[in-house]
Protein backbone atom coordinates (compact mmCIF):
# COMPACT_ATOMS: atom_id res chain seq x y z
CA UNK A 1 -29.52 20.76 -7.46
CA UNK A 2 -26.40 19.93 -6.37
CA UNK A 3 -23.88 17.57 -3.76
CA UNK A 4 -21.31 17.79 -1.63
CA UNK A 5 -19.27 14.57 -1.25
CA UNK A 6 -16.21 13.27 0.04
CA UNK A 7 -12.78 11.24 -1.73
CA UNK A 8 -9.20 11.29 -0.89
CA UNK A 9 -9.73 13.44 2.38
CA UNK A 10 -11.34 16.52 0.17
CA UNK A 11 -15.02 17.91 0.14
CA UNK A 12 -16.13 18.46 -3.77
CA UNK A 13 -19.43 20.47 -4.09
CA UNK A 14 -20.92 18.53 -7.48
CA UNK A 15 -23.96 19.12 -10.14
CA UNK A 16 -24.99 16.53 -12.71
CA UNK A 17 -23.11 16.65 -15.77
CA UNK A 18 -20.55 18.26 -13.88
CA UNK A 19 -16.70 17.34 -14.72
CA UNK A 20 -14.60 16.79 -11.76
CA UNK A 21 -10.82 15.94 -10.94
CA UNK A 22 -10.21 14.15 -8.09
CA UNK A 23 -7.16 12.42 -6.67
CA UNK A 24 -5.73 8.94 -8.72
CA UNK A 25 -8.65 6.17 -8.11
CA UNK A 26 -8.30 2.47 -9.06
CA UNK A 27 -10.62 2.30 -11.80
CA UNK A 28 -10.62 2.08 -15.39
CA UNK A 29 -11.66 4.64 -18.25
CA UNK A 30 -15.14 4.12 -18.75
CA UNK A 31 -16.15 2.47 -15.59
CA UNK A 32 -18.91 3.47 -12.92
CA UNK A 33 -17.69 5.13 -9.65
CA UNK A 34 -19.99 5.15 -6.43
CA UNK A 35 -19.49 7.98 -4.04
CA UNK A 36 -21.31 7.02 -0.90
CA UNK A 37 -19.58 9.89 1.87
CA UNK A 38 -22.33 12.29 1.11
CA UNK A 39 -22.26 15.29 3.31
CA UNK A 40 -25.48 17.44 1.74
CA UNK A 41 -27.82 17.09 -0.31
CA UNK A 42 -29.85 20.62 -1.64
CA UNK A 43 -32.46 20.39 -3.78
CA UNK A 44 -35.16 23.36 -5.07
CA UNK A 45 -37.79 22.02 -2.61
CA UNK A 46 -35.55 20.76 0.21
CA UNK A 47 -31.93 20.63 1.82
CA UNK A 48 -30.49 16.77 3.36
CA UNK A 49 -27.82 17.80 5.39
CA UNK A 50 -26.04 14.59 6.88
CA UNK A 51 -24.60 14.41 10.36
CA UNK A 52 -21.81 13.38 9.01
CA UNK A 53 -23.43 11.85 6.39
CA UNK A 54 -26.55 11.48 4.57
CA UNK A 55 -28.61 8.28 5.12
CA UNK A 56 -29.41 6.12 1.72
CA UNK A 57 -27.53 8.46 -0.58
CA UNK A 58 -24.20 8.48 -3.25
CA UNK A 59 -23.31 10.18 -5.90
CA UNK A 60 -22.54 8.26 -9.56
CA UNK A 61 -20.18 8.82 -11.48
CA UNK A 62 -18.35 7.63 -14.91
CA UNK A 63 -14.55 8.05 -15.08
CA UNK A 64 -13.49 9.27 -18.36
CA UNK A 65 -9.41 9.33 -18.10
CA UNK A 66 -6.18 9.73 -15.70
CA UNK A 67 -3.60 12.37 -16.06
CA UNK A 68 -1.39 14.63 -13.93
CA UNK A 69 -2.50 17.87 -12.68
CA UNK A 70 -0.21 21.45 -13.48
CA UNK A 71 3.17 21.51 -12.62
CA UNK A 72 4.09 22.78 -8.74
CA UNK A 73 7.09 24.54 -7.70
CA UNK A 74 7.86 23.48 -4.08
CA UNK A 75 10.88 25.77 -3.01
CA UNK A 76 12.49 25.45 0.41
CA UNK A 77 14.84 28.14 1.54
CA UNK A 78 16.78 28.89 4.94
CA UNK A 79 18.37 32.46 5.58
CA UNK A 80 22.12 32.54 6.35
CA UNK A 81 22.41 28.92 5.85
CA UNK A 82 23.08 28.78 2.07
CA UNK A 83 20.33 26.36 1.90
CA UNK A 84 18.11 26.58 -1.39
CA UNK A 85 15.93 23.45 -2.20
CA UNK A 86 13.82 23.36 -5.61
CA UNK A 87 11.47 20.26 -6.47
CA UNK A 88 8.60 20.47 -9.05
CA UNK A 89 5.51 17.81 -8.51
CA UNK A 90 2.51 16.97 -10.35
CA UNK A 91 -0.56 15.46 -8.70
CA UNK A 92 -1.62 11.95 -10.56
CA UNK A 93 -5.55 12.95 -11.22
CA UNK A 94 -8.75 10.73 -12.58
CA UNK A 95 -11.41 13.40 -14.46
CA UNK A 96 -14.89 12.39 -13.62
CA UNK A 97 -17.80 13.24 -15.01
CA UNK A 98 -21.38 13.39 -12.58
CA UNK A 99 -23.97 10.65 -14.20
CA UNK A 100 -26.76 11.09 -10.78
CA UNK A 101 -27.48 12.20 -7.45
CA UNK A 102 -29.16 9.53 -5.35
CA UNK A 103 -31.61 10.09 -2.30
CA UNK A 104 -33.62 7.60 -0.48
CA UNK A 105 -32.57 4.73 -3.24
CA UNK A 106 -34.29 7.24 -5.81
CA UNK A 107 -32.51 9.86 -8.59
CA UNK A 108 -33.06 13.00 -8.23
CA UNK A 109 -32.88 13.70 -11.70
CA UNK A 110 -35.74 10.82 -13.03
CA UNK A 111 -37.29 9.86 -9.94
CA UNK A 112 -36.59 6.12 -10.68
CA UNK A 113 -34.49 3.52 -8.90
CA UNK A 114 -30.77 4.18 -10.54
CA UNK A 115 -29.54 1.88 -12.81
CA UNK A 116 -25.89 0.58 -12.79
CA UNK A 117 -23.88 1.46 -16.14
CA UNK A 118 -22.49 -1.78 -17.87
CA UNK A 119 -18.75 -1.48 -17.91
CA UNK A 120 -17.57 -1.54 -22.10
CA UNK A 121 -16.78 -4.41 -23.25
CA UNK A 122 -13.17 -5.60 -24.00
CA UNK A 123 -12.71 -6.73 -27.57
CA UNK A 124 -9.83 -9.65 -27.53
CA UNK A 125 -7.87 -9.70 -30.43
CA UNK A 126 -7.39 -12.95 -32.53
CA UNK A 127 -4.00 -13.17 -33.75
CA UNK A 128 -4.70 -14.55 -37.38
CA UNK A 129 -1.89 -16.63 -38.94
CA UNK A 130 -0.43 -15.74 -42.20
CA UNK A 131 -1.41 -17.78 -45.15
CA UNK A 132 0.99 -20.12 -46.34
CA UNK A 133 2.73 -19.48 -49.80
CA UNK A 134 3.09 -22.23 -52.99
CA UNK A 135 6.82 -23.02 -51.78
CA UNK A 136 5.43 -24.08 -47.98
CA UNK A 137 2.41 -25.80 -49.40
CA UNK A 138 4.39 -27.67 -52.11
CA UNK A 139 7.30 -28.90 -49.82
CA UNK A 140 5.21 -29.68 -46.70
CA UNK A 141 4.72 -26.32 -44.27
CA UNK A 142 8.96 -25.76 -44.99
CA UNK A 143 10.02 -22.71 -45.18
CA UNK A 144 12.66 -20.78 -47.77
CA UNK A 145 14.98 -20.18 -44.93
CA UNK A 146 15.03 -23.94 -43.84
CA UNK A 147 15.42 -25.39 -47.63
CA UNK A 148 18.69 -22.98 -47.88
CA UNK A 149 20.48 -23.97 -44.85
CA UNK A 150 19.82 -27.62 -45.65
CA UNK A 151 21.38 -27.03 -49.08
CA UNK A 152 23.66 -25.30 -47.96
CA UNK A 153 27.12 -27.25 -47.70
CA UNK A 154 29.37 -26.70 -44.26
CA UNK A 155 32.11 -24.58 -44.58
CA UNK A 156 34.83 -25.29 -42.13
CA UNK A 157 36.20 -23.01 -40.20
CA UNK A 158 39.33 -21.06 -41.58
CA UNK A 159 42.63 -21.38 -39.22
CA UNK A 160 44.64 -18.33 -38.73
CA UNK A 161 48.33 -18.60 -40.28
CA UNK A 162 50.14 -18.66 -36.88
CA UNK A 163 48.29 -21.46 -35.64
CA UNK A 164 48.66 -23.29 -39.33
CA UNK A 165 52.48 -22.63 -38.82
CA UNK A 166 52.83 -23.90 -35.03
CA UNK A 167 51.57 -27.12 -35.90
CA UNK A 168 53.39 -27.53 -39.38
CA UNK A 169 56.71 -27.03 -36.94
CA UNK A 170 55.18 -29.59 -33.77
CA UNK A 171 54.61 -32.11 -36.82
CA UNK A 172 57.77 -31.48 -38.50
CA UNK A 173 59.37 -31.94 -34.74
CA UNK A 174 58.01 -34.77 -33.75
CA UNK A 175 58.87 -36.81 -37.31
CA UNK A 176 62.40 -35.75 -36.47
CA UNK A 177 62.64 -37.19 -33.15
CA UNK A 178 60.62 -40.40 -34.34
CA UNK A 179 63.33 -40.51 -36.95
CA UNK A 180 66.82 -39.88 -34.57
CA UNK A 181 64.95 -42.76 -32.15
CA UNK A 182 63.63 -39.92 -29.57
CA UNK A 183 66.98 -36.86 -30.02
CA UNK A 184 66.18 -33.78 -29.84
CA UNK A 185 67.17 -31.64 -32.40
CA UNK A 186 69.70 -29.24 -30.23
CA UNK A 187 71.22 -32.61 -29.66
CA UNK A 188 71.92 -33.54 -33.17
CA UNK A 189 73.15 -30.38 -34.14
CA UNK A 190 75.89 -30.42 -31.28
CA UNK A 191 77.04 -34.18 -32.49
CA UNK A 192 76.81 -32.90 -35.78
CA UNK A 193 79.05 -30.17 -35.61
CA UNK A 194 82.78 -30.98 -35.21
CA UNK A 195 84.92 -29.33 -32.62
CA UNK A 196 86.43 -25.83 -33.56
CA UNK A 197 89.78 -25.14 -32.06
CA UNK A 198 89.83 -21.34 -30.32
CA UNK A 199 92.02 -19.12 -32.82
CA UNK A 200 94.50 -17.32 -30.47
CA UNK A 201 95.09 -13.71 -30.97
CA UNK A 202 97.89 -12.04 -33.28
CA UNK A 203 99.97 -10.70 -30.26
CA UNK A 204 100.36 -13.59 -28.20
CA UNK A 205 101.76 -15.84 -31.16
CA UNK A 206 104.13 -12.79 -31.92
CA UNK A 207 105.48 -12.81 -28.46
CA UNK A 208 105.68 -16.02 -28.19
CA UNK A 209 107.82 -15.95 -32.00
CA UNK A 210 109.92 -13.52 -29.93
CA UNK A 211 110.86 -15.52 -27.17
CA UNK A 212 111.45 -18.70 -29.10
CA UNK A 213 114.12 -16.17 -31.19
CA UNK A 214 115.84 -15.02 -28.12
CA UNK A 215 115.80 -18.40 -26.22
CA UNK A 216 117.55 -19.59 -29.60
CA UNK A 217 120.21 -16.64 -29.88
CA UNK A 218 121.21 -17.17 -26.46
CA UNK A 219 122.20 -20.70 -26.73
């Protein structure tokens, strides 16, 4: 006894019990698949051959997992064009395996009406809270981590030494000028400092020893 049927544009000649791979379907691991695009039927009394398909029949079937078929080597290639192309691709697959063949509303394999399989049930999982220790319990649901940072005193923030000596000087500046009634300190420096006279240079007193000496001798 056996089927031919029809999914994803491909003809699959099936038996019951039968494991089959078939192009990626949208259904779950463990869930019932309905192939209705029966082509024939053949049985040990009798052949159903459909035209295209066979009236009142489908194939079940239970899909057990999705994968990826073998690894393909599609290689393109032109002569005298230096023109090599090289691509590997693997087919996304379900695996099937063949539960009944259905004809006329009846199975084949029992003779009864078939019977839909109940889809497993999902288990939820119950996040369970952790118990809560003697500290929590003793100071009211508050943790370790929150009873050291409260205790915990705040340390301020260390300044760098540059910044520490910028605004020792701006202070020390600005108690100066509050001081001189609003000078600057270039300023006091230049009244502070008494006028030097220029030295003059060796030579020119000399020469000027010499002339005095011959303006002297010529009187």
């Amino acid at each position: 006894m056996f089927a031919v049927i029809k999914s994803g544009g491909r003809q699959y000649k099936v038996s019951v019990g039968q494991t089959l791979e078939v192009n990626s379907l949208p259904v779950e691991a463990g869930e019932q698949v309905k192939f209705e695009e029966v082509l024939l039927i053949s049985d040990a009394n009798n052949s159903m051959i459909g035209t295209p398909l066979v009236d009142n029949a489908m194939v079940l079937a239970t899909a057990t997992r999705h994968g990826r078929g073998k690894k393909l080597i599609v290689f393109k290639y032109k002569s005298k064009k230096r023109y090599r192309h090289r691509r590997g691709h693997r087919q996304e697959l379900t695996f099937l395996t063949i539960d009944d063949i259905v004809a006329d509303g009846k199975s084949l394999v029992t003779g009864e009406a078939p019977r839909a399989k109940k889809a497993p049930a999902v288990v939820e999982e119950i996040e369970t809270l952790p118990e809560p220790t003697e500290l929590e319990a003793a100071t009211g649901g508050v943790s370790e981590a929150e009873i050291e940072t409260e205790a915990a005193p705040e340390v301020e923030e260390k300044t760098s030494r540059r910044r520490r000596r910028a605004k020792a000087e701006d202070t020390e500046s600005e108690t100066l000028e509050a001081a001189t009634g609003g000078v600057s300190e270039a300023e006091v420096e230049t009244e502070a400092t008494p006028e030097v006279e220029e030295k003059k240079p060796r030579r020119r007193r000399r020469a000027k020893a010499e002339d005095t000496e011959s303006e002297t001798e010529g009187k």
